[in-house]
ModelCIF file with pLDDT and N, C-alpha, C, O atoms, coordinates in Angstrom:
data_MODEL
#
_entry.id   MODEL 
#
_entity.id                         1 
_entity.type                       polymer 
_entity.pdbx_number_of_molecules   1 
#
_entity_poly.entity_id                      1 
_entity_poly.type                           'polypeptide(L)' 
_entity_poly.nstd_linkage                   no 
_entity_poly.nstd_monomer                   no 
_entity_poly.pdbx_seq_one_letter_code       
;(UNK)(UNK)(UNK)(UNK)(UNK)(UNK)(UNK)(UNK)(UNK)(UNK)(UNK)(UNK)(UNK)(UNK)(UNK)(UNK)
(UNK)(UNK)(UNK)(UNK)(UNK)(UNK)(UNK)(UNK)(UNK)(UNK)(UNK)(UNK)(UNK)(UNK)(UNK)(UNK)
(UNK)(UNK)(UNK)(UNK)(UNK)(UNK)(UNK)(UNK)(UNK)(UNK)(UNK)(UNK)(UNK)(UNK)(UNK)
;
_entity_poly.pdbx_seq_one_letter_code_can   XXXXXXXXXXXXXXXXXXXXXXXXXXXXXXXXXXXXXXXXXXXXXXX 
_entity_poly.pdbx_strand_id                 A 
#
loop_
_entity_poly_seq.entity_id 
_entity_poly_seq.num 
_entity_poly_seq.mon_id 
_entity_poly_seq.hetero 
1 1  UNK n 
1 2  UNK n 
1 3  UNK n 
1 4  UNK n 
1 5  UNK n 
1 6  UNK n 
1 7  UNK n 
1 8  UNK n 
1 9  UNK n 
1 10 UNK n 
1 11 UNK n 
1 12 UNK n 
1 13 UNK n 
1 14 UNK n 
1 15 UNK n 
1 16 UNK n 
1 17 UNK n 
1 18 UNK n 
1 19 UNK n 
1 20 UNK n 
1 21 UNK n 
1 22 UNK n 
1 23 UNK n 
1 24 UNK n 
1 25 UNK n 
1 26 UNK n 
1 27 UNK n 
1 28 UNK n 
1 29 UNK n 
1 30 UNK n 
1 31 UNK n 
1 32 UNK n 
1 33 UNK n 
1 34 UNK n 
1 35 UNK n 
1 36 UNK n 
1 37 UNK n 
1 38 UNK n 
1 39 UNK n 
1 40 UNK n 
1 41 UNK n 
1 42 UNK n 
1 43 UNK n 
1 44 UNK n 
1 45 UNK n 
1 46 UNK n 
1 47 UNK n 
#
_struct_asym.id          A 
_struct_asym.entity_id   1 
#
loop_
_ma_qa_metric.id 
_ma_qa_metric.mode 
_ma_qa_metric.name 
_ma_qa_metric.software_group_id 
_ma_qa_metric.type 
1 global pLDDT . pLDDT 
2 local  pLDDT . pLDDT 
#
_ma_qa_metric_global.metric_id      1 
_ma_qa_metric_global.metric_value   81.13 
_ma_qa_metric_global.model_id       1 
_ma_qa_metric_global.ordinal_id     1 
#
loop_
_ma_qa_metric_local.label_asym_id 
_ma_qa_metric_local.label_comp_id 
_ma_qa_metric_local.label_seq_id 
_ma_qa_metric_local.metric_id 
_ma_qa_metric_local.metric_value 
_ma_qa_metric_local.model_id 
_ma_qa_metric_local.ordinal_id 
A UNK 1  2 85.00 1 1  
A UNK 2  2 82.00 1 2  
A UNK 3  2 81.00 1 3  
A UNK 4  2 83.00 1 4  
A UNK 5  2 84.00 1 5  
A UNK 6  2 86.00 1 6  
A UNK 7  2 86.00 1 7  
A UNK 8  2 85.00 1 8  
A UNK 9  2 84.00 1 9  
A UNK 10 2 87.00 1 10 
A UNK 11 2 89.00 1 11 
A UNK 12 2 90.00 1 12 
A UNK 13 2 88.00 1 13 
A UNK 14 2 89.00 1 14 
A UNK 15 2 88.00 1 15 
A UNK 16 2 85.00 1 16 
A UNK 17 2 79.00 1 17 
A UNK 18 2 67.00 1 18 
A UNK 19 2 62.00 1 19 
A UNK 20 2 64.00 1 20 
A UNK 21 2 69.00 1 21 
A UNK 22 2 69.00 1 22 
A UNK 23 2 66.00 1 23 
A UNK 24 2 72.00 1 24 
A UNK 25 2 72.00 1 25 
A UNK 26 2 81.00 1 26 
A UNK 27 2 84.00 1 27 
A UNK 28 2 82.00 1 28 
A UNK 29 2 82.00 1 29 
A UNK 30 2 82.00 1 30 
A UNK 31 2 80.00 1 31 
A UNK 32 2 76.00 1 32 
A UNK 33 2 79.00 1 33 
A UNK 34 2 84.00 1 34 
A UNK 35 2 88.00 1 35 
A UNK 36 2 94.00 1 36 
A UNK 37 2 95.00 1 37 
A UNK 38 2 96.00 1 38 
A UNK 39 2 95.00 1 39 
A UNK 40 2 92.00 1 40 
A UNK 41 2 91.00 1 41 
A UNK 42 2 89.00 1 42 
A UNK 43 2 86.00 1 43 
A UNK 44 2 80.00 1 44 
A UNK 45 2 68.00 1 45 
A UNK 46 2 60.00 1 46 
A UNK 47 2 57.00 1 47 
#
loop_
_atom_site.group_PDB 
_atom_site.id 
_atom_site.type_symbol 
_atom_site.label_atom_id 
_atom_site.label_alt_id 
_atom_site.label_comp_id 
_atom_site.label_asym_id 
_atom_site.label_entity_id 
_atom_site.label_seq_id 
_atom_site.pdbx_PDB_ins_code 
_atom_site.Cartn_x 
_atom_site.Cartn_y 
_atom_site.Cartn_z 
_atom_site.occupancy 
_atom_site.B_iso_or_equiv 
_atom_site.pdbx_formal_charge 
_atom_site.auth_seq_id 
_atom_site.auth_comp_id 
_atom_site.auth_asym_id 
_atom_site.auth_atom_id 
_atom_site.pdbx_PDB_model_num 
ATOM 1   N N  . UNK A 1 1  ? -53.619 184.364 -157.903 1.00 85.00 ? 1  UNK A N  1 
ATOM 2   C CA . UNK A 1 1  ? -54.390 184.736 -156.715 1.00 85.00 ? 1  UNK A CA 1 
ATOM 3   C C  . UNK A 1 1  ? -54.249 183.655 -155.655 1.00 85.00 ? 1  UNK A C  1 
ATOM 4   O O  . UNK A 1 1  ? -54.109 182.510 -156.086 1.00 85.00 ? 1  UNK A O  1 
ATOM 5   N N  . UNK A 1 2  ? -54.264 183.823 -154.406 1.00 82.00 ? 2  UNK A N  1 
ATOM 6   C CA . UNK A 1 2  ? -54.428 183.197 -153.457 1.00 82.00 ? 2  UNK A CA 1 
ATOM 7   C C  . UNK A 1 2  ? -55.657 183.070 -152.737 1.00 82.00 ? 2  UNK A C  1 
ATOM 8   O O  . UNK A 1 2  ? -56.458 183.905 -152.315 1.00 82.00 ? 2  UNK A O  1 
ATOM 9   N N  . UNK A 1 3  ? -55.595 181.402 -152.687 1.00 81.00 ? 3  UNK A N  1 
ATOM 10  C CA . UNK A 1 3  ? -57.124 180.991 -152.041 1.00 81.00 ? 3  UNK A CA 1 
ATOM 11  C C  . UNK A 1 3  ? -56.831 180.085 -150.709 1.00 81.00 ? 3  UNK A C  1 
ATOM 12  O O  . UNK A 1 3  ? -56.081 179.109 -150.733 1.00 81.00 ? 3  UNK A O  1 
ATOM 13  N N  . UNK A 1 4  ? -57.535 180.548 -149.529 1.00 83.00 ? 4  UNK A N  1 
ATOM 14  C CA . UNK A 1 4  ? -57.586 179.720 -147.999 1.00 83.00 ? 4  UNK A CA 1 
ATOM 15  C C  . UNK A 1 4  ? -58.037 178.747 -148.562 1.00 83.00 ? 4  UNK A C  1 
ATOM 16  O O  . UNK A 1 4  ? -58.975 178.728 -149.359 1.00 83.00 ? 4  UNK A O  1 
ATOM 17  N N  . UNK A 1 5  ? -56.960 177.263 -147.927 1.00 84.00 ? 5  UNK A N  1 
ATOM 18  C CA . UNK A 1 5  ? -57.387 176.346 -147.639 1.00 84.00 ? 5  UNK A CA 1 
ATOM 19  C C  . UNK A 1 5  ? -57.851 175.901 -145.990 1.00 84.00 ? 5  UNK A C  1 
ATOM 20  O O  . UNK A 1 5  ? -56.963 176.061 -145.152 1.00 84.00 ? 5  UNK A O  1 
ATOM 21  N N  . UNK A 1 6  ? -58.917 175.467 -145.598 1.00 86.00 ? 6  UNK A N  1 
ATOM 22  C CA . UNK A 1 6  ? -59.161 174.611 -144.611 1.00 86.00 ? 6  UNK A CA 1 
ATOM 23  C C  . UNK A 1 6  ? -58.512 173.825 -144.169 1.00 86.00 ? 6  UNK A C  1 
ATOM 24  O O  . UNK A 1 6  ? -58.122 172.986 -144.980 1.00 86.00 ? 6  UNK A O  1 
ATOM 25  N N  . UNK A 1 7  ? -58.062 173.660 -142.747 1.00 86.00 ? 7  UNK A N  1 
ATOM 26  C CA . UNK A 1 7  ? -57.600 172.623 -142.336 1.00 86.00 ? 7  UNK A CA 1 
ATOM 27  C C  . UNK A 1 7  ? -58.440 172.097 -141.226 1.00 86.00 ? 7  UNK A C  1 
ATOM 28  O O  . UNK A 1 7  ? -59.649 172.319 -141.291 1.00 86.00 ? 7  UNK A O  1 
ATOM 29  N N  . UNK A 1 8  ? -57.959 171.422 -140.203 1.00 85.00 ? 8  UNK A N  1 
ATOM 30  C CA . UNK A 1 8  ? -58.184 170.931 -138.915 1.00 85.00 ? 8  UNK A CA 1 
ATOM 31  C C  . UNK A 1 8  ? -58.334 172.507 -137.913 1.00 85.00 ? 8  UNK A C  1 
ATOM 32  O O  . UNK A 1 8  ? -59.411 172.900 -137.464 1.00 85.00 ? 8  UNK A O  1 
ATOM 33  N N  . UNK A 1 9  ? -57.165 173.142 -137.745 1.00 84.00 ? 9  UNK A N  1 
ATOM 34  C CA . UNK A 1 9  ? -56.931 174.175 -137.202 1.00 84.00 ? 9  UNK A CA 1 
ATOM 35  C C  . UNK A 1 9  ? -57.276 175.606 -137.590 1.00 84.00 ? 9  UNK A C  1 
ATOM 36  O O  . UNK A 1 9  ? -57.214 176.653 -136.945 1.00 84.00 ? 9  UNK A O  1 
ATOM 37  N N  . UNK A 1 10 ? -57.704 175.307 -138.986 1.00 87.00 ? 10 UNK A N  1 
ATOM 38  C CA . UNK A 1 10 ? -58.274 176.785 -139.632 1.00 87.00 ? 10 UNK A CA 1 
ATOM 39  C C  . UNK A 1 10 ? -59.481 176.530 -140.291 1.00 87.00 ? 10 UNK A C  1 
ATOM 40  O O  . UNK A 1 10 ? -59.442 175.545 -141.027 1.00 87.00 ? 10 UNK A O  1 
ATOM 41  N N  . UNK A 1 11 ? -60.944 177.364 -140.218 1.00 89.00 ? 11 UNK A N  1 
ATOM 42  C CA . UNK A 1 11 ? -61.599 177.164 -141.057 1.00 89.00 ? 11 UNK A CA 1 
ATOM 43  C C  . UNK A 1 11 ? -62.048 178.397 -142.011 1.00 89.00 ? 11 UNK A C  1 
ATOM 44  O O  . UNK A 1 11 ? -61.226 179.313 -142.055 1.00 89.00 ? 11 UNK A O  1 
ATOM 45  N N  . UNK A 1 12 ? -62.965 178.523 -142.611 1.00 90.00 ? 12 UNK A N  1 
ATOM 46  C CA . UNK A 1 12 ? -63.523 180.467 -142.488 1.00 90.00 ? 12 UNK A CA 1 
ATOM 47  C C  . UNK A 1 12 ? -65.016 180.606 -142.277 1.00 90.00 ? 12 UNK A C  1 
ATOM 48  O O  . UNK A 1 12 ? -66.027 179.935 -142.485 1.00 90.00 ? 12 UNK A O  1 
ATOM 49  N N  . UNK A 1 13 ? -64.695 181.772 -141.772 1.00 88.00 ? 13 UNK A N  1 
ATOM 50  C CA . UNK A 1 13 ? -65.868 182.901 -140.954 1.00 88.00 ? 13 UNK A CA 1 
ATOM 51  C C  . UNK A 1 13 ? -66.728 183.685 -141.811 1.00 88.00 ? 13 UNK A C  1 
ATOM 52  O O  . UNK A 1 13 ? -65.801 184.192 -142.444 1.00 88.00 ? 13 UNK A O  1 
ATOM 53  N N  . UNK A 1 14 ? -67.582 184.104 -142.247 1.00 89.00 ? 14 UNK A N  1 
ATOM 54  C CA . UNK A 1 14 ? -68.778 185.213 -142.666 1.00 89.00 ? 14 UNK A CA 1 
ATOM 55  C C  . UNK A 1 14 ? -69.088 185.893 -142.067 1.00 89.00 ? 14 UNK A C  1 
ATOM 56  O O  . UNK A 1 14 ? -68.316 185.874 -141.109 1.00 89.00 ? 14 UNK A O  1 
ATOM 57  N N  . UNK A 1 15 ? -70.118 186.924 -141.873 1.00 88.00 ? 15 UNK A N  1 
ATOM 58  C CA . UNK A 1 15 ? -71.145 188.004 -142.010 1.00 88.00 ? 15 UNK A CA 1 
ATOM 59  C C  . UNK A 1 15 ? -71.807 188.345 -142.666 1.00 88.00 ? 15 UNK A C  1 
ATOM 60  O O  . UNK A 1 15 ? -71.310 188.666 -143.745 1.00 88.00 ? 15 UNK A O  1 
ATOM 61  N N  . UNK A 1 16 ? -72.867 188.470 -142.568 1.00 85.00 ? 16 UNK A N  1 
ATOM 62  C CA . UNK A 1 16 ? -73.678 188.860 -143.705 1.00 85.00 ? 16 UNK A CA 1 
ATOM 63  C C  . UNK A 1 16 ? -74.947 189.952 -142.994 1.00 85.00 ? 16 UNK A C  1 
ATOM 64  O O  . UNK A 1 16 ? -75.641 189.559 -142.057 1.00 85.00 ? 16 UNK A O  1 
ATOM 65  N N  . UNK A 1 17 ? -75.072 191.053 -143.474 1.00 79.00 ? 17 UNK A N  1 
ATOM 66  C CA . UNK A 1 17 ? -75.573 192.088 -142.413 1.00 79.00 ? 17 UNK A CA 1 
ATOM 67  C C  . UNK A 1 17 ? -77.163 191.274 -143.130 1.00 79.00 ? 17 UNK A C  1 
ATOM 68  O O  . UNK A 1 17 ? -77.352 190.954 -144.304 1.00 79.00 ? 17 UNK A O  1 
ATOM 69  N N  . UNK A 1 18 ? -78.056 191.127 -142.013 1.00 67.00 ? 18 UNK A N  1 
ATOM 70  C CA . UNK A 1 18 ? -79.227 190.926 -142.711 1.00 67.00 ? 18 UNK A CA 1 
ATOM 71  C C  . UNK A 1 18 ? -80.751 191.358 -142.291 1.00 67.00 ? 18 UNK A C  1 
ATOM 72  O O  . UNK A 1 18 ? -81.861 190.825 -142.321 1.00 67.00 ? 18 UNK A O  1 
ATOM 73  N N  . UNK A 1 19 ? -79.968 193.144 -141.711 1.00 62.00 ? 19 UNK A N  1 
ATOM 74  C CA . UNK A 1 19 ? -81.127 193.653 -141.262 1.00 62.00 ? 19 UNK A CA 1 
ATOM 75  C C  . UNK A 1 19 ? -81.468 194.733 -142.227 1.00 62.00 ? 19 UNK A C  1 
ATOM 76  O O  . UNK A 1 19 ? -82.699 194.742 -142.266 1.00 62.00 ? 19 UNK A O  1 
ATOM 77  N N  . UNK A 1 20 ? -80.983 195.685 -143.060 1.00 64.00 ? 20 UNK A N  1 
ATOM 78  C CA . UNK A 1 20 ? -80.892 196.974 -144.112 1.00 64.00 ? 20 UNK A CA 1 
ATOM 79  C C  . UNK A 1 20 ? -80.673 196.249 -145.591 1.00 64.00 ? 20 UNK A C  1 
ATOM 80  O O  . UNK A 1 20 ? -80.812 196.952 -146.592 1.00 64.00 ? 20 UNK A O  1 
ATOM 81  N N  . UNK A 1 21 ? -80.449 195.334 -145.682 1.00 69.00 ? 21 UNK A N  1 
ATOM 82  C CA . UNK A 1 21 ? -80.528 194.890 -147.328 1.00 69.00 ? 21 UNK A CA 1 
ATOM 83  C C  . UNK A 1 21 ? -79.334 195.639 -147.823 1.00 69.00 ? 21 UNK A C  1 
ATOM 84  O O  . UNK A 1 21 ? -79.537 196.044 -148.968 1.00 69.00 ? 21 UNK A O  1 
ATOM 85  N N  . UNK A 1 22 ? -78.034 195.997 -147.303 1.00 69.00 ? 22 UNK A N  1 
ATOM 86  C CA . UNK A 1 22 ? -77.019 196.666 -147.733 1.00 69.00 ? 22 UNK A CA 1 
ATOM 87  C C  . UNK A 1 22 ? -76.104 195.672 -148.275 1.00 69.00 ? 22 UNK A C  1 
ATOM 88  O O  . UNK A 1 22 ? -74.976 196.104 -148.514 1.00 69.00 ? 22 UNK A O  1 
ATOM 89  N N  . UNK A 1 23 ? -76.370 194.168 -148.583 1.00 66.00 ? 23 UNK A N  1 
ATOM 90  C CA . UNK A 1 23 ? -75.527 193.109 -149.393 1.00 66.00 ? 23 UNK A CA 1 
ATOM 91  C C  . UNK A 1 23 ? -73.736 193.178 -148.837 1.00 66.00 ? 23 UNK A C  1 
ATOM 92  O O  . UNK A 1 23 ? -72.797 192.616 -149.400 1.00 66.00 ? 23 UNK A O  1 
ATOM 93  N N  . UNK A 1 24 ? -73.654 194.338 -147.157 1.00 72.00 ? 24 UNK A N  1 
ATOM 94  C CA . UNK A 1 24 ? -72.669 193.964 -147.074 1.00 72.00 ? 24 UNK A CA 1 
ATOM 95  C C  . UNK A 1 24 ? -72.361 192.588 -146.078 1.00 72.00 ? 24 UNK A C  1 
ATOM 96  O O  . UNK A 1 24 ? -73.183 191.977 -145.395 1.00 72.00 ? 24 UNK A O  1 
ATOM 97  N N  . UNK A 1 25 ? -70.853 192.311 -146.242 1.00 72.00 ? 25 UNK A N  1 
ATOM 98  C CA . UNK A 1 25 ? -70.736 191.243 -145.924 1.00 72.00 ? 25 UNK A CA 1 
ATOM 99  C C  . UNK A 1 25 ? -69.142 191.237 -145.620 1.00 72.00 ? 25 UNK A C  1 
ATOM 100 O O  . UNK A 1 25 ? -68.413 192.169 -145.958 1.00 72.00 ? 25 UNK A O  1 
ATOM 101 N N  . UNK A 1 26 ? -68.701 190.113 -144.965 1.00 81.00 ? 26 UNK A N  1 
ATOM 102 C CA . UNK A 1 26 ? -66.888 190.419 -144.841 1.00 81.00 ? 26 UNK A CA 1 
ATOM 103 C C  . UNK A 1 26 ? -67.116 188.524 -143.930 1.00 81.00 ? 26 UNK A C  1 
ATOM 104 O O  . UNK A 1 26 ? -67.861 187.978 -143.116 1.00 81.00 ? 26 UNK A O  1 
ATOM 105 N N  . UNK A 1 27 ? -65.697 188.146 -144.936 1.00 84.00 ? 27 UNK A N  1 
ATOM 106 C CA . UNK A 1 27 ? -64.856 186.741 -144.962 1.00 84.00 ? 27 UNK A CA 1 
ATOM 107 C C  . UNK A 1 27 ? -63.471 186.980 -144.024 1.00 84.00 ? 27 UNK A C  1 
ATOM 108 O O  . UNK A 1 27 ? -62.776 187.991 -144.119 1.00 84.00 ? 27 UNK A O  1 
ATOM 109 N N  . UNK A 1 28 ? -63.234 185.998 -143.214 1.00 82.00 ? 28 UNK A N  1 
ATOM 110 C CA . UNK A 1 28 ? -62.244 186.259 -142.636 1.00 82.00 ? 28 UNK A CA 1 
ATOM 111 C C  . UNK A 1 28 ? -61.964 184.752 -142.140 1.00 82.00 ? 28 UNK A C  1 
ATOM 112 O O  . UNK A 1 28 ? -62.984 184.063 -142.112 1.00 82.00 ? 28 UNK A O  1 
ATOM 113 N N  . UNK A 1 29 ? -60.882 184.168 -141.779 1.00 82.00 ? 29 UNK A N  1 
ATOM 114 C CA . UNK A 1 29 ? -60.238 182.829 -141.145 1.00 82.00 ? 29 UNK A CA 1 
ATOM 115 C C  . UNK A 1 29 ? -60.442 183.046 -139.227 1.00 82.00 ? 29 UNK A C  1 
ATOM 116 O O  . UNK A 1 29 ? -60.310 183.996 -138.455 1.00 82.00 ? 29 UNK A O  1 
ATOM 117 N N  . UNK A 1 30 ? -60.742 181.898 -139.118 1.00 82.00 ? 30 UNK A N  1 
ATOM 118 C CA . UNK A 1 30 ? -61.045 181.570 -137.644 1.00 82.00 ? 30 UNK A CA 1 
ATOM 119 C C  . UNK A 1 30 ? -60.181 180.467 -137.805 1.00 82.00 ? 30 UNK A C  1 
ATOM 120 O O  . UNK A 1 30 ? -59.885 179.806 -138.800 1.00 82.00 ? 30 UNK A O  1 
ATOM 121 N N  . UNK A 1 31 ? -59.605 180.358 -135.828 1.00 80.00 ? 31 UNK A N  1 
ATOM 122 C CA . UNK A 1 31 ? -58.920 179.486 -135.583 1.00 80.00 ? 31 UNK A CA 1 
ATOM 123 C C  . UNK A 1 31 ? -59.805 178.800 -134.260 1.00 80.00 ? 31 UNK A C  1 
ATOM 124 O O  . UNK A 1 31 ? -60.818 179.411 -133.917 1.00 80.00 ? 31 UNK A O  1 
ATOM 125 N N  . UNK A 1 32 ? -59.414 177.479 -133.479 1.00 76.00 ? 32 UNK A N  1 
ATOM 126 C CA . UNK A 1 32 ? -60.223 177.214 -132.579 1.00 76.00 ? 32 UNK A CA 1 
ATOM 127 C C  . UNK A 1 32 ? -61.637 176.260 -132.425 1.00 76.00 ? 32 UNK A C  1 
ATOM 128 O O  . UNK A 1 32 ? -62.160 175.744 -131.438 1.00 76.00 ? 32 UNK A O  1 
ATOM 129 N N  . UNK A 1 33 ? -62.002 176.275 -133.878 1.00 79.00 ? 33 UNK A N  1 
ATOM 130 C CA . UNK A 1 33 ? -63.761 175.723 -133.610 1.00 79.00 ? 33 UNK A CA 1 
ATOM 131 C C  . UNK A 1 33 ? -63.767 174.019 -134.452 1.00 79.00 ? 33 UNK A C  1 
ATOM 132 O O  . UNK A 1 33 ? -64.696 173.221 -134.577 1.00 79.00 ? 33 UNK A O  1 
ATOM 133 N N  . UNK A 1 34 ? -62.427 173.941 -134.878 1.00 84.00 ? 34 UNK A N  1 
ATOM 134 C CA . UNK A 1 34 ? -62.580 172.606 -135.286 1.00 84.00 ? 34 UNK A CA 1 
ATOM 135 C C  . UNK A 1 34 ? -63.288 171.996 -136.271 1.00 84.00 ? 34 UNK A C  1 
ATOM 136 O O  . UNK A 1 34 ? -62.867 170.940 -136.742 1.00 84.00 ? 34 UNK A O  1 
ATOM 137 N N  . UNK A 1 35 ? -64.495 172.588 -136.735 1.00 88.00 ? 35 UNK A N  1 
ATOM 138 C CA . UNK A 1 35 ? -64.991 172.221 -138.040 1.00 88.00 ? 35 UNK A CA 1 
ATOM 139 C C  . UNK A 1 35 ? -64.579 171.367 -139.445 1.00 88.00 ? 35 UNK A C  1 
ATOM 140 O O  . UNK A 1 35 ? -63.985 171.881 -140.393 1.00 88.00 ? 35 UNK A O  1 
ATOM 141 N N  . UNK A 1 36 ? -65.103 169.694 -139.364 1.00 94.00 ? 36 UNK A N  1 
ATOM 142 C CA . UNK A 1 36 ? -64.621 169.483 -140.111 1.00 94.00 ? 36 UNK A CA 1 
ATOM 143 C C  . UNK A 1 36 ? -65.790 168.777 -140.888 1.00 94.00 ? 36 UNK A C  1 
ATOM 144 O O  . UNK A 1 36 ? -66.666 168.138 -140.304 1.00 94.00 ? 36 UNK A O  1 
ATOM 145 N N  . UNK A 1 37 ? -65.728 168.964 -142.435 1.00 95.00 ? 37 UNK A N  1 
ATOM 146 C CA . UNK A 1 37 ? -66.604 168.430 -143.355 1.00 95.00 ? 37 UNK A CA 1 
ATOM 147 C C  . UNK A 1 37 ? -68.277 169.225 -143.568 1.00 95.00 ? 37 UNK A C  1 
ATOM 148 O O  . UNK A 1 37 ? -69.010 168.828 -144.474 1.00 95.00 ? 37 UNK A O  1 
ATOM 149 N N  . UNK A 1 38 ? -68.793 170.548 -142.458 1.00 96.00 ? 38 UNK A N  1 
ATOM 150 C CA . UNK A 1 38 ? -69.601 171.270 -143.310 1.00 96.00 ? 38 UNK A CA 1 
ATOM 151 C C  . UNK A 1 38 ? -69.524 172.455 -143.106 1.00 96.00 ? 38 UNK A C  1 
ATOM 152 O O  . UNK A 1 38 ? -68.595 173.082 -143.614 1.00 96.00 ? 38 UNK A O  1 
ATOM 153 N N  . UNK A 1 39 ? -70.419 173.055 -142.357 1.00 95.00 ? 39 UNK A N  1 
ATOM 154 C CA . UNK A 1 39 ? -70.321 174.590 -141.839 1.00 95.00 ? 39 UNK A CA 1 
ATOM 155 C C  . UNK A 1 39 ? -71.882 174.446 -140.861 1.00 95.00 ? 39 UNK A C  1 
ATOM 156 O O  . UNK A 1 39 ? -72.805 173.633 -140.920 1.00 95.00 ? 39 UNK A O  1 
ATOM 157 N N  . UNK A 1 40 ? -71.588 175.849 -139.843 1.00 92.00 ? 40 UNK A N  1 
ATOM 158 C CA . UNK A 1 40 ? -72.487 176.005 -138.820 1.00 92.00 ? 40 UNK A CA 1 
ATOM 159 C C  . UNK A 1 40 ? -72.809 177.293 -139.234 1.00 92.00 ? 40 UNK A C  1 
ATOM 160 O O  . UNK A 1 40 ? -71.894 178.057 -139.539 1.00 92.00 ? 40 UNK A O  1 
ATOM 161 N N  . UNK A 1 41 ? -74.231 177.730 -139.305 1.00 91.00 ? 41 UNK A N  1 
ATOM 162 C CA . UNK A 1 41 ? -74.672 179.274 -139.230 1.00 91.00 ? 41 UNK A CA 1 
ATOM 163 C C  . UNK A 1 41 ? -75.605 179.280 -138.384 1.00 91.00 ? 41 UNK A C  1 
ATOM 164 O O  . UNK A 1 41 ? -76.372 178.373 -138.060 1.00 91.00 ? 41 UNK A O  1 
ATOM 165 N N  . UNK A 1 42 ? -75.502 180.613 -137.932 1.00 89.00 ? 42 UNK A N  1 
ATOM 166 C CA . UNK A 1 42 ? -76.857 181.783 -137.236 1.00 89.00 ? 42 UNK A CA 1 
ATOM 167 C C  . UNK A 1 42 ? -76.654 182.986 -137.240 1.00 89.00 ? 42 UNK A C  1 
ATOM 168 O O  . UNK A 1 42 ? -75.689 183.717 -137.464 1.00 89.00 ? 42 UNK A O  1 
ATOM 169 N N  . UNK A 1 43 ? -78.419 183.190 -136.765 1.00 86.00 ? 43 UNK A N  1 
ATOM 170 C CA . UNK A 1 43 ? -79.156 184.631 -136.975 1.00 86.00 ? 43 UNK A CA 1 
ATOM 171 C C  . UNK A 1 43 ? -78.759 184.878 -134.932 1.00 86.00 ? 43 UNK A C  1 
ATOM 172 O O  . UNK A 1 43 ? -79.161 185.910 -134.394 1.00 86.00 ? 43 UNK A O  1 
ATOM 173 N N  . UNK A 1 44 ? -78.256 184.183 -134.391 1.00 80.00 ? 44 UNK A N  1 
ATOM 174 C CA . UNK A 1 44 ? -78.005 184.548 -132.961 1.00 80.00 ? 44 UNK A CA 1 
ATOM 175 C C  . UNK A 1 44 ? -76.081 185.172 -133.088 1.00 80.00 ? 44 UNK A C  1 
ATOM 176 O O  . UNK A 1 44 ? -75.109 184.418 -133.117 1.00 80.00 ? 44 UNK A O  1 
ATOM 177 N N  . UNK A 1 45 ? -76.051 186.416 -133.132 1.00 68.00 ? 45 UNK A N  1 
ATOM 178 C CA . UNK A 1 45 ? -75.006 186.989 -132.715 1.00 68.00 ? 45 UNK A CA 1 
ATOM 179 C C  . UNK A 1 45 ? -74.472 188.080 -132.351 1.00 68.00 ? 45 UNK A C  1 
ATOM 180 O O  . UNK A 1 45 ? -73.902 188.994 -132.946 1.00 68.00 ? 45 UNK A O  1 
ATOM 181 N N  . UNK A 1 46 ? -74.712 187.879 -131.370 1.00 60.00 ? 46 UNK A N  1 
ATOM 182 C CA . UNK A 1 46 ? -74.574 189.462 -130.454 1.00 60.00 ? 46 UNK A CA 1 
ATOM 183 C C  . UNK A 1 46 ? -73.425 190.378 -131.029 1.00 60.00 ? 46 UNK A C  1 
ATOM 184 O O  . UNK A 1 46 ? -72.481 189.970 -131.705 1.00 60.00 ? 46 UNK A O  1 
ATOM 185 N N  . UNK A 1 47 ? -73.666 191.718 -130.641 1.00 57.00 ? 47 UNK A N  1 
ATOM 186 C CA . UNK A 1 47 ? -74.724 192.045 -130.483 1.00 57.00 ? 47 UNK A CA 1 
ATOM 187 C C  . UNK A 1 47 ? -76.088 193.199 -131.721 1.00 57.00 ? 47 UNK A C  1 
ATOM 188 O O  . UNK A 1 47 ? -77.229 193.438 -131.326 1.00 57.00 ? 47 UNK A O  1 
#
């Protein structure tokens, strides 16, 4: 199996729906935000 590594230039992204309790959710790679050493979340995301 293949697993994303993190770099400088890549990190990864979430969702997590957390208004219906439907446990869905979806992972995907972002480029751009620079993140290095934790992670950033919020309940602010439009829309």
């Amino acid at each position: 199996r293949k697993f994303f590594i993190s770099d400088d230039r890549f990190q990864k992204i979430a969702v997590i729906e957390r208004h219906k309790c439907t446990g869905k959710n979806s992972v995907g790679i972002v480029s751009g935000f620079g993140l290095r050493g934790g992670a950033i979340a919020s309940s602010v995301s439009h829309d």
